[in-house]
C-alpha atoms as a PDB file:
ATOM      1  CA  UNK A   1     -54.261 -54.164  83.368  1.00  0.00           C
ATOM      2  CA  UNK A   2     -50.704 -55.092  81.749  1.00  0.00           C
ATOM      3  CA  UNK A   3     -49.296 -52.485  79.469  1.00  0.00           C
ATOM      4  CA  UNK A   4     -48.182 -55.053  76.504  1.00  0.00           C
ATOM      5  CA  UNK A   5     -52.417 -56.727  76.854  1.00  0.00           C
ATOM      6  CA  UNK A   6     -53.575 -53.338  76.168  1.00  0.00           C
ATOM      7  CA  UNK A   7     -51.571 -52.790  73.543  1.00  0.00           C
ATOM      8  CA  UNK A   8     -51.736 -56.128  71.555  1.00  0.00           C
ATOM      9  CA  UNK A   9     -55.650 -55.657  71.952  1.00  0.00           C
ATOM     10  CA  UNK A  10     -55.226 -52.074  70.762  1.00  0.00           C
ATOM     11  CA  UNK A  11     -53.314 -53.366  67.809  1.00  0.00           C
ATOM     12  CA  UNK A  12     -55.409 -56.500  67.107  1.00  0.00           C
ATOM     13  CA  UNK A  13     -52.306 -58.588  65.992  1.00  0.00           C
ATOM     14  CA  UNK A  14     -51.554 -62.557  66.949  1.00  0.00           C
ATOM     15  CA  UNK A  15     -48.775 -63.046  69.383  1.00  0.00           C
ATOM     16  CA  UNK A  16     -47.116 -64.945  66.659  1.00  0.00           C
ATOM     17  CA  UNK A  17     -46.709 -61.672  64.095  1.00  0.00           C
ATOM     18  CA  UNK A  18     -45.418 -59.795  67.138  1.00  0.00           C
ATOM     19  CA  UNK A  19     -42.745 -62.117  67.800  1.00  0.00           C
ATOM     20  CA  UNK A  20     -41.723 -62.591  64.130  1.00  0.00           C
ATOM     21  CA  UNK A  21     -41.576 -58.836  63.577  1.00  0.00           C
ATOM     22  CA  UNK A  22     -39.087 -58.624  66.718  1.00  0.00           C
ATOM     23  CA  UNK A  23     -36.774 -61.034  65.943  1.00  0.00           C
ATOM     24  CA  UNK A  24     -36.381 -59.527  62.132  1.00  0.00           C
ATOM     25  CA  UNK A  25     -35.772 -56.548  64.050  1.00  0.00           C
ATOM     26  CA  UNK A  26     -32.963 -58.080  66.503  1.00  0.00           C
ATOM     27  CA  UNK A  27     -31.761 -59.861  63.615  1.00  0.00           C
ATOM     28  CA  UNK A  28     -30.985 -56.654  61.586  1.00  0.00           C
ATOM     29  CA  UNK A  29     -29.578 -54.537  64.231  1.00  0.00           C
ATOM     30  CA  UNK A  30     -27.453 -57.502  65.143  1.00  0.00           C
ATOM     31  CA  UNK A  31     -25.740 -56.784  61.269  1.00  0.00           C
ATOM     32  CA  UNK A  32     -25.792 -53.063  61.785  1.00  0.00           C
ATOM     33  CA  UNK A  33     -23.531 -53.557  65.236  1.00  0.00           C
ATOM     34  CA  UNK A  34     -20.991 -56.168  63.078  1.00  0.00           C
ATOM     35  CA  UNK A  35     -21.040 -53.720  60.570  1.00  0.00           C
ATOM     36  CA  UNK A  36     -19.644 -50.437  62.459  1.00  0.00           C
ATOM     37  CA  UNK A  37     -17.646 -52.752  64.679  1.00  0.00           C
ATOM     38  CA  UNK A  38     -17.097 -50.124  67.194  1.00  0.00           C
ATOM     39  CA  UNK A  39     -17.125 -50.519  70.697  1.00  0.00           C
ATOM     40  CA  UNK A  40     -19.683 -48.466  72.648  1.00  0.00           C
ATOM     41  CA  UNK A  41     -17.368 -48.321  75.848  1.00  0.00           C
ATOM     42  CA  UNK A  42     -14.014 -47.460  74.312  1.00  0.00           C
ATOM     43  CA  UNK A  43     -14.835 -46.622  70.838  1.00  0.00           C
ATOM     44  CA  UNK A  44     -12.147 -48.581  69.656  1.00  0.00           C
ATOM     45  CA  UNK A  45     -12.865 -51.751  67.320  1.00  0.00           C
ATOM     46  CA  UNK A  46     -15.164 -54.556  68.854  1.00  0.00           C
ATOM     47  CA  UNK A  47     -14.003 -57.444  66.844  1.00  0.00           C
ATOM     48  CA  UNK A  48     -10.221 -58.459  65.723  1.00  0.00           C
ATOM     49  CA  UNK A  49      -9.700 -58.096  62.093  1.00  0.00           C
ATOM     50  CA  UNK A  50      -6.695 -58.875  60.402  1.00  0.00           C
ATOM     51  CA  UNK A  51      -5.064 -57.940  56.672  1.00  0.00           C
ATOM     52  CA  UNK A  52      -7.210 -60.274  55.168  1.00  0.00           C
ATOM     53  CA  UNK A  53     -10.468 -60.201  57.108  1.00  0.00           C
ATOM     54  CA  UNK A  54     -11.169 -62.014  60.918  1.00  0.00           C
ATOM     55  CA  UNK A  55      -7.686 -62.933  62.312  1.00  0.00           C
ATOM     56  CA  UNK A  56      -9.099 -65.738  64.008  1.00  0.00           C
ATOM     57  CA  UNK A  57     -11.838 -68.297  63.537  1.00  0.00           C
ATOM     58  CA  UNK A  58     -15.432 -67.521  62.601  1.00  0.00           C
ATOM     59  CA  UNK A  59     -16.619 -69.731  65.481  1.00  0.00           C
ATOM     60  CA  UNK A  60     -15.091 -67.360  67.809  1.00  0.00           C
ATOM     61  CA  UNK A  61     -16.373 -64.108  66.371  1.00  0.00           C
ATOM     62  CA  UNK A  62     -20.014 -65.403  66.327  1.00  0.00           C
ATOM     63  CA  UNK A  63     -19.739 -66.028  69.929  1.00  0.00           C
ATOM     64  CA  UNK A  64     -17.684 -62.919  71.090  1.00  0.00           C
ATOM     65  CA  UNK A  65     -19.291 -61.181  73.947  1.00  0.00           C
ATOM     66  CA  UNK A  66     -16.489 -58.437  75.053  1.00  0.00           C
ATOM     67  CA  UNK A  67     -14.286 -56.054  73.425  1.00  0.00           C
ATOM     68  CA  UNK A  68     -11.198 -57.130  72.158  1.00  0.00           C
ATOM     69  CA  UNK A  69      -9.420 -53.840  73.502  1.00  0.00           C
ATOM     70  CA  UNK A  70     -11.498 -52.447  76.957  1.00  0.00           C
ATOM     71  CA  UNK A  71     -12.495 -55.750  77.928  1.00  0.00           C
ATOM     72  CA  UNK A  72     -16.310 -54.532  78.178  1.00  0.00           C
ATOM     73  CA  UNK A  73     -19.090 -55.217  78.734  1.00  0.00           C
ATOM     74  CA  UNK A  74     -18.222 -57.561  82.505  1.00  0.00           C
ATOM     75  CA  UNK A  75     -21.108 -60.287  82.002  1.00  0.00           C
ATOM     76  CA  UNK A  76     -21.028 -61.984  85.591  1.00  0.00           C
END
């Protein structure tokens, strides 16, 4: 039988609960990356901030994917 059946018998919990709790817990780590704003691959700063906060739009750093310095990671 499928791992994640056994365990959502085991734990006797609606589908619904499951997928709330995991999204609150995307949604946090999500803050804690923009927060350090360092770059796994280089360890450099992810995002571009300027003197007085985001140098650029805030359309663009919601939507930023790659490192403003290493380029990283290659989505393709």
């Amino acid at each position: 039988m499928f791992l994640g059946i056994n365990i959502l018998e085991i734990l006797n919990l609606p589908i619904v609960i499951l997928i709330i709790i995991l999204a609150i817990q995307l949604y946090i780590s999500m803050f804690i990356f923009l927060s350090k704003n360092i770059c796994p691959w280089c360890g450099l700063p992810f995002f571009a901030f300027g003197k007085y906060g985001l140098s650029w739009n805030g359309i663009k750093f919601i939507f930023q994917k790659k490192c403003i310095n290493c380029q990283q990671p290659d989505i393709e």
